[in-house]
N, C-alpha and C. Protein backbone atom coordinates (compact mmCIF):
# COMPACT_ATOMS: atom_id res chain seq x y z
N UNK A 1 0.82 -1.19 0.00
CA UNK A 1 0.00 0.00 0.00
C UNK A 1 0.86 1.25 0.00
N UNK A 2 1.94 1.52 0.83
CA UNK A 2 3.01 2.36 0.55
C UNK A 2 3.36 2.95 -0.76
N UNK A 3 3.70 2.00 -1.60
CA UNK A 3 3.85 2.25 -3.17
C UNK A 3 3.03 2.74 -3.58
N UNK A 4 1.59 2.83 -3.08
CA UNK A 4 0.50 3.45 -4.16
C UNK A 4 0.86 4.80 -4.29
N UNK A 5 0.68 5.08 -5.38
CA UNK A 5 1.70 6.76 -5.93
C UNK A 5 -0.10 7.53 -5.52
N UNK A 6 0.31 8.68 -4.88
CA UNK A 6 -0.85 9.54 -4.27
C UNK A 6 -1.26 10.29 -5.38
N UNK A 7 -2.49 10.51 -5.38
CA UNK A 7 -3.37 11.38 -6.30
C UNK A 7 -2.86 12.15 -6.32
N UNK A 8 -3.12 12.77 -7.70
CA UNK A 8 -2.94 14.24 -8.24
C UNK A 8 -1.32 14.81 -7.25
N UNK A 9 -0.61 13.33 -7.35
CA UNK A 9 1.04 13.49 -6.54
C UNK A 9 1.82 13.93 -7.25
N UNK A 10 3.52 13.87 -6.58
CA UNK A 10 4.12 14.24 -7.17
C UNK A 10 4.84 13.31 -8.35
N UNK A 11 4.80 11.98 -8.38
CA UNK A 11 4.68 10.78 -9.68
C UNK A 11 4.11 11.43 -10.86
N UNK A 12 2.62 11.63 -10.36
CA UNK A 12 1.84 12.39 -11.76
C UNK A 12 2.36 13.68 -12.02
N UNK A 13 2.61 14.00 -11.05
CA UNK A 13 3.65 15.70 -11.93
C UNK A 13 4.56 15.61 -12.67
N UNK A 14 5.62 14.36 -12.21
CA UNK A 14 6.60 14.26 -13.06
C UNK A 14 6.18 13.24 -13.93
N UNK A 15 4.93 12.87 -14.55
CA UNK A 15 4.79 12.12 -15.70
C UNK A 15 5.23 10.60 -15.03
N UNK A 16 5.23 9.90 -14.14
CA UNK A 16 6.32 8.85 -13.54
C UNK A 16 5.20 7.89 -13.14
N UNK A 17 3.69 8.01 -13.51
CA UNK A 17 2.50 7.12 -13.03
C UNK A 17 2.62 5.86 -14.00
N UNK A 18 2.44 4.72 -13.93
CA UNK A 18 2.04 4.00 -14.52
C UNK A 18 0.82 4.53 -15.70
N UNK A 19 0.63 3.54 -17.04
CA UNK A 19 -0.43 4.40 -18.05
C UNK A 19 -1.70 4.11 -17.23
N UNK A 20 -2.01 3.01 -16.76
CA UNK A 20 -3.46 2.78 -16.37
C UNK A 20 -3.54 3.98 -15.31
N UNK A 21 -2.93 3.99 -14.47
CA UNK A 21 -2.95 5.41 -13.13
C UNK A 21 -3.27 6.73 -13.97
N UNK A 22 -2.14 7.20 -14.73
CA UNK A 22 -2.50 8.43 -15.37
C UNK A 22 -3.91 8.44 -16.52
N UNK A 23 -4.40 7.31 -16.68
CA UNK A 23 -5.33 7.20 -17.39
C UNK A 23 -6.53 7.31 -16.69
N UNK A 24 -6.63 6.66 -15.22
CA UNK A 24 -7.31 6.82 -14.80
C UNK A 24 -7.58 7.97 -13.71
N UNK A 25 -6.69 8.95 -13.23
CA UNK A 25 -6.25 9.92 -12.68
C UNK A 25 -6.81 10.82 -13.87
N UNK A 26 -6.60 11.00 -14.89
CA UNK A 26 -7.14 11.69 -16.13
C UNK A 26 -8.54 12.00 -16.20
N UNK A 27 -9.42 10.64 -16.13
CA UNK A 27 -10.68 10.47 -16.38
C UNK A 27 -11.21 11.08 -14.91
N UNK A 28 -10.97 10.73 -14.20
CA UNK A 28 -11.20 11.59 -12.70
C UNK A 28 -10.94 13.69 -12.95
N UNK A 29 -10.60 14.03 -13.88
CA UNK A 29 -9.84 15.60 -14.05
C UNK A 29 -9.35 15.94 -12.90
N UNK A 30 -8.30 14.88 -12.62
CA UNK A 30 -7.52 15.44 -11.70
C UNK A 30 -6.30 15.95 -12.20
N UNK A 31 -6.42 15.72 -13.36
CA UNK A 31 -4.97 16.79 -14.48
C UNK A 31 -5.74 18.23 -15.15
N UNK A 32 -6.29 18.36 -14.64
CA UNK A 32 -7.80 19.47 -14.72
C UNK A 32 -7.65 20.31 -13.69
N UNK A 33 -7.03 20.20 -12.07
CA UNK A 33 -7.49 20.97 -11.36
C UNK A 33 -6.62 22.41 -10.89
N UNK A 34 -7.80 23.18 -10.22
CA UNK A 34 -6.96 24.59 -10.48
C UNK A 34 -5.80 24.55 -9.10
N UNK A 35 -5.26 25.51 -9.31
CA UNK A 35 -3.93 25.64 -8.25
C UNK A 35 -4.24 25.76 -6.92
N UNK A 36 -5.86 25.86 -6.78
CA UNK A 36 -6.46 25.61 -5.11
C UNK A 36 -6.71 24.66 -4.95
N UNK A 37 -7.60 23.73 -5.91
CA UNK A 37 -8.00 22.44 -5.72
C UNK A 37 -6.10 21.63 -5.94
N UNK A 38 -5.55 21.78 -6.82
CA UNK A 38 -4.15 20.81 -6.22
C UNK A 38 -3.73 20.83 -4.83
N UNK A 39 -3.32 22.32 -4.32
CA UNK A 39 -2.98 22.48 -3.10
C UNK A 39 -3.62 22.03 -2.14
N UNK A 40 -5.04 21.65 -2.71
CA UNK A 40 -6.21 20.96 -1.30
C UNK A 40 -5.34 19.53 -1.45
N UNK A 41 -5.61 19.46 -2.55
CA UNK A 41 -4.91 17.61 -2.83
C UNK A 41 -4.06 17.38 -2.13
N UNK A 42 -2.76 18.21 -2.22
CA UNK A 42 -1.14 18.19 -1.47
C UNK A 42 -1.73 17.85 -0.03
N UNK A 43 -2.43 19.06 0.72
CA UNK A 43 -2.19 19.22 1.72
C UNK A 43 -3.43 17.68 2.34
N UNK A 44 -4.44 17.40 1.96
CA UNK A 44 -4.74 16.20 2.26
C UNK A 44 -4.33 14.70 2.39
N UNK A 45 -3.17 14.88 0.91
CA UNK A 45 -2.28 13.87 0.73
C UNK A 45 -1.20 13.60 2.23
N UNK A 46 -1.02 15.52 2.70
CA UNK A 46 -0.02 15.43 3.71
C UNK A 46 -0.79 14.43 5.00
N UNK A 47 -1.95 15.85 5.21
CA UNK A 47 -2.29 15.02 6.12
C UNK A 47 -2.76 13.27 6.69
N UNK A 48 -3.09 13.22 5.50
CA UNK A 48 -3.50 11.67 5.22
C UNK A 48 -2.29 10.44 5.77
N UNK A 49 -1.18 10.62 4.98
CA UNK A 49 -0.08 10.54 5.18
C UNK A 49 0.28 10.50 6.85
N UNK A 50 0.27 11.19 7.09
CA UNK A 50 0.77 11.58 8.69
C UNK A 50 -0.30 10.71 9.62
N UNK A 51 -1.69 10.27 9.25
CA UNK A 51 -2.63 10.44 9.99
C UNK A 51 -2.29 8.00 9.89
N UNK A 52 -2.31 7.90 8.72
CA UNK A 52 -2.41 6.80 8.11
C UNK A 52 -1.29 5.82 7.95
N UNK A 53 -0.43 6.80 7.50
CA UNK A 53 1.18 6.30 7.46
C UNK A 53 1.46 5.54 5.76
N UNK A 54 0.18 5.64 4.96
CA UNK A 54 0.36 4.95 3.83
C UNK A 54 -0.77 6.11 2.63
N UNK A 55 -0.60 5.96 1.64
CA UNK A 55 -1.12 6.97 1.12
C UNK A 55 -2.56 6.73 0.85
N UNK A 56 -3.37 7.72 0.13
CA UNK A 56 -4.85 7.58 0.25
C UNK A 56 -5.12 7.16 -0.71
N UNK A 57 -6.06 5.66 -0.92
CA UNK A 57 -6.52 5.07 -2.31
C UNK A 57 -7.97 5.29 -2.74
N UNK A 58 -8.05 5.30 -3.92
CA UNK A 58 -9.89 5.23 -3.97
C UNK A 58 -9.58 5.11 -5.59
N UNK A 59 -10.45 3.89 -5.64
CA UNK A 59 -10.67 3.92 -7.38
C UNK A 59 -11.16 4.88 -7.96
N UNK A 60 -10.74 5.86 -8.69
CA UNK A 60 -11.25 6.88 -8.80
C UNK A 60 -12.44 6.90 -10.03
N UNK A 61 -12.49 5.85 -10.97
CA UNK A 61 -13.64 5.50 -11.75
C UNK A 61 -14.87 6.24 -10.98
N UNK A 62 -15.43 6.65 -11.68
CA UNK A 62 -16.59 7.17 -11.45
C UNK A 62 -16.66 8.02 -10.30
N UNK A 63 -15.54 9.13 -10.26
CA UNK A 63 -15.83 9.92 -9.71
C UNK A 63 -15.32 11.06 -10.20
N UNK A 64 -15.22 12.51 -9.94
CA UNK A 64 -14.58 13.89 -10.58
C UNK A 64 -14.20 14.40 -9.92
N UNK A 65 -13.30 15.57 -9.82
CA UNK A 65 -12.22 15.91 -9.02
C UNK A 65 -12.84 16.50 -7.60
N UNK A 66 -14.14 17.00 -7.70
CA UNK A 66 -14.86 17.32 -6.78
C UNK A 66 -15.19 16.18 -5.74
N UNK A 67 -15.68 14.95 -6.09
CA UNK A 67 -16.00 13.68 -5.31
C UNK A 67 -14.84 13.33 -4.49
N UNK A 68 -13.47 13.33 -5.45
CA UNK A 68 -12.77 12.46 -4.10
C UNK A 68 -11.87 13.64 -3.57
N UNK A 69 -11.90 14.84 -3.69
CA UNK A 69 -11.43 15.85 -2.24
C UNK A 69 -12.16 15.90 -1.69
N UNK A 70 -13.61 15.62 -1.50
CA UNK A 70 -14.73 15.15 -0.80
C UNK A 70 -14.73 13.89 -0.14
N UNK A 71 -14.60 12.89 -0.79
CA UNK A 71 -14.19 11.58 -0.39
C UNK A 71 -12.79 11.34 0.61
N UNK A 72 -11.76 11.99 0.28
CA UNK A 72 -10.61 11.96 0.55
C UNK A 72 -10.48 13.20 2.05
N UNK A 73 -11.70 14.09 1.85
CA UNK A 73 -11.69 14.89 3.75
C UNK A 73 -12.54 13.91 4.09
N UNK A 74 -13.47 13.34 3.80
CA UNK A 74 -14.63 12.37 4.56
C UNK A 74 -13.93 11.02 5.59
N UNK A 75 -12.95 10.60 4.45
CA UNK A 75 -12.40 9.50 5.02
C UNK A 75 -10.92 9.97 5.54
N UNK A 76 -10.38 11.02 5.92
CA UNK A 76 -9.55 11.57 6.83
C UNK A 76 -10.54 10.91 8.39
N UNK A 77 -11.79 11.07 8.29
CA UNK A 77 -11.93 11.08 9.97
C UNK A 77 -12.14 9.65 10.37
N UNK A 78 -11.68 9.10 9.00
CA UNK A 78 -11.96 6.98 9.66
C UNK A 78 -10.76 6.75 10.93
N UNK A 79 -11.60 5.89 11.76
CA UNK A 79 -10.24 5.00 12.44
C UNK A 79 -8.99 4.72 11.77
N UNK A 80 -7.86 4.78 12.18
CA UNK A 80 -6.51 3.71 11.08
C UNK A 80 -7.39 2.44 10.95
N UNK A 81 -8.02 1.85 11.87
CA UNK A 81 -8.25 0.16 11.30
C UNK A 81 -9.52 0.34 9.80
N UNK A 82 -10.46 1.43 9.74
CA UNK A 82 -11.22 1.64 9.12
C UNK A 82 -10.87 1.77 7.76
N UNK A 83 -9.59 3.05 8.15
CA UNK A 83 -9.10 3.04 6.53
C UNK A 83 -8.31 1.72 6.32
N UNK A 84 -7.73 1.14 7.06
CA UNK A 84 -7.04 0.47 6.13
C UNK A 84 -8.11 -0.79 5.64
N UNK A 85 -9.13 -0.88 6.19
CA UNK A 85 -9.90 -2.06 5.58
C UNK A 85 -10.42 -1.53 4.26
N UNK A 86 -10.78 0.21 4.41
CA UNK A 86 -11.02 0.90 3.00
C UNK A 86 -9.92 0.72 2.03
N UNK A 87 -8.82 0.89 2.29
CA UNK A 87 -8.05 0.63 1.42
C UNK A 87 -7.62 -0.65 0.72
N UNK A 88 -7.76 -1.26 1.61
CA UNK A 88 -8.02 -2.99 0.94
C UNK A 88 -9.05 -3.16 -0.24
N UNK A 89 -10.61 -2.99 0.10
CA UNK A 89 -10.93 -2.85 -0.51
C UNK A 89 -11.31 -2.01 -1.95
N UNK A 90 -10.42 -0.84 -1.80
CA UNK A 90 -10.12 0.34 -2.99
C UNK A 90 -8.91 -0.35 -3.41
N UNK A 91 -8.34 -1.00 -3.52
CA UNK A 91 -7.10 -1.80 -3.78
C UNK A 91 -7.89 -3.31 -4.81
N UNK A 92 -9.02 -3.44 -4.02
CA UNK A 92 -9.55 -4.63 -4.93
C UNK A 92 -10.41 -4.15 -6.02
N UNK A 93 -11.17 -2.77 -6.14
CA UNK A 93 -12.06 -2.22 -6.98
C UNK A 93 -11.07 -1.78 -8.41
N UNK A 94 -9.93 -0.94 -7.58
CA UNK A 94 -9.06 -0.78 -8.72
C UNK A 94 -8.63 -1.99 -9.81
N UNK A 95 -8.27 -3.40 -9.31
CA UNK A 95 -7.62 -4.42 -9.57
C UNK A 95 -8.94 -5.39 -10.76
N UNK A 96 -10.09 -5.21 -9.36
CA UNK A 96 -11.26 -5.68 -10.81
C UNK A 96 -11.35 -4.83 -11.75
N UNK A 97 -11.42 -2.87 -11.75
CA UNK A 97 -11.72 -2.46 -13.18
C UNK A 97 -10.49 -2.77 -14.04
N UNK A 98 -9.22 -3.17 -13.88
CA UNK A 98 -8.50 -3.29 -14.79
C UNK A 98 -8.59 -4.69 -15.40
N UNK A 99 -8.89 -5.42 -14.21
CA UNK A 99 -8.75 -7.06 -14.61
C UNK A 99 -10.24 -6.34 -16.07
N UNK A 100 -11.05 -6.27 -15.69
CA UNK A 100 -12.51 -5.81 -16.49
C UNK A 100 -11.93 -5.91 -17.96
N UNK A 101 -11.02 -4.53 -17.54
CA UNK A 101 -10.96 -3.64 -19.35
C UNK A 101 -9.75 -4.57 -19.61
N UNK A 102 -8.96 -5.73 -19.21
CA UNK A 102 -8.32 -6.25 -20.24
C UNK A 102 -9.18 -7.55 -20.49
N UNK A 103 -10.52 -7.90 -19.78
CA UNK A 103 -10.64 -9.08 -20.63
C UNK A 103 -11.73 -8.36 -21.37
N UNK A 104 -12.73 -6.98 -21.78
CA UNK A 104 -12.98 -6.64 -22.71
C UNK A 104 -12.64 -6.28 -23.85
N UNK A 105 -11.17 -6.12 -23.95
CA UNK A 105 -10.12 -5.54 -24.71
C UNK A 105 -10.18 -6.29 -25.71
């Protein structure tokens, strides 16, 4: 979970995401957002970080840049045991939409 490169992070700044991540980081317009909404990102990422010790996941499919800085202060106030069971399971949502789009492919 460590490895997961953080939203709208610094990986995706330097172009350094995997294609499915930046593809799907894309479709979310989180390469869209303005220089307040990034800085919300950063500073949630920080806190998250500090709060969690591992970075913040959420399949971002079907959501827009508005939903998960929404999503992402909402689930700042989980237990550690809470998020990390969230993250397990945002770890498995991600894993089925890809498993998905390569056996539709």
């Amino acid at each position: 979970m460590r490895a997961h490169p953080e939203l709208a992070g610094k990986a995706a700044v330097r172009g350094e995401l995997t294609a499915e991540s930046t593809r799907e980081q894309s479709g979310a317009g989180l390469n869209l957002c303005t220089p307040e909404e990034f800085d919300r990102l950063q500073s949630l990422n920080a806190a998250y970080n500090q709060k969690f010790g591992f970075p913040f996941i959420l399949a971002v499919r079907g959501y827009d840049r508005h939903g998960i800085i929404s999503e992402f202060a909402r689930r700042l106030e989980n237990t550690p045991q809470q998020e990390l069971q969230t993250c397990i399971n945002q770890i498995h949502r991600i894993a089925q939409f890809r498993l998905d789009d390569l056996v539709s492919a």
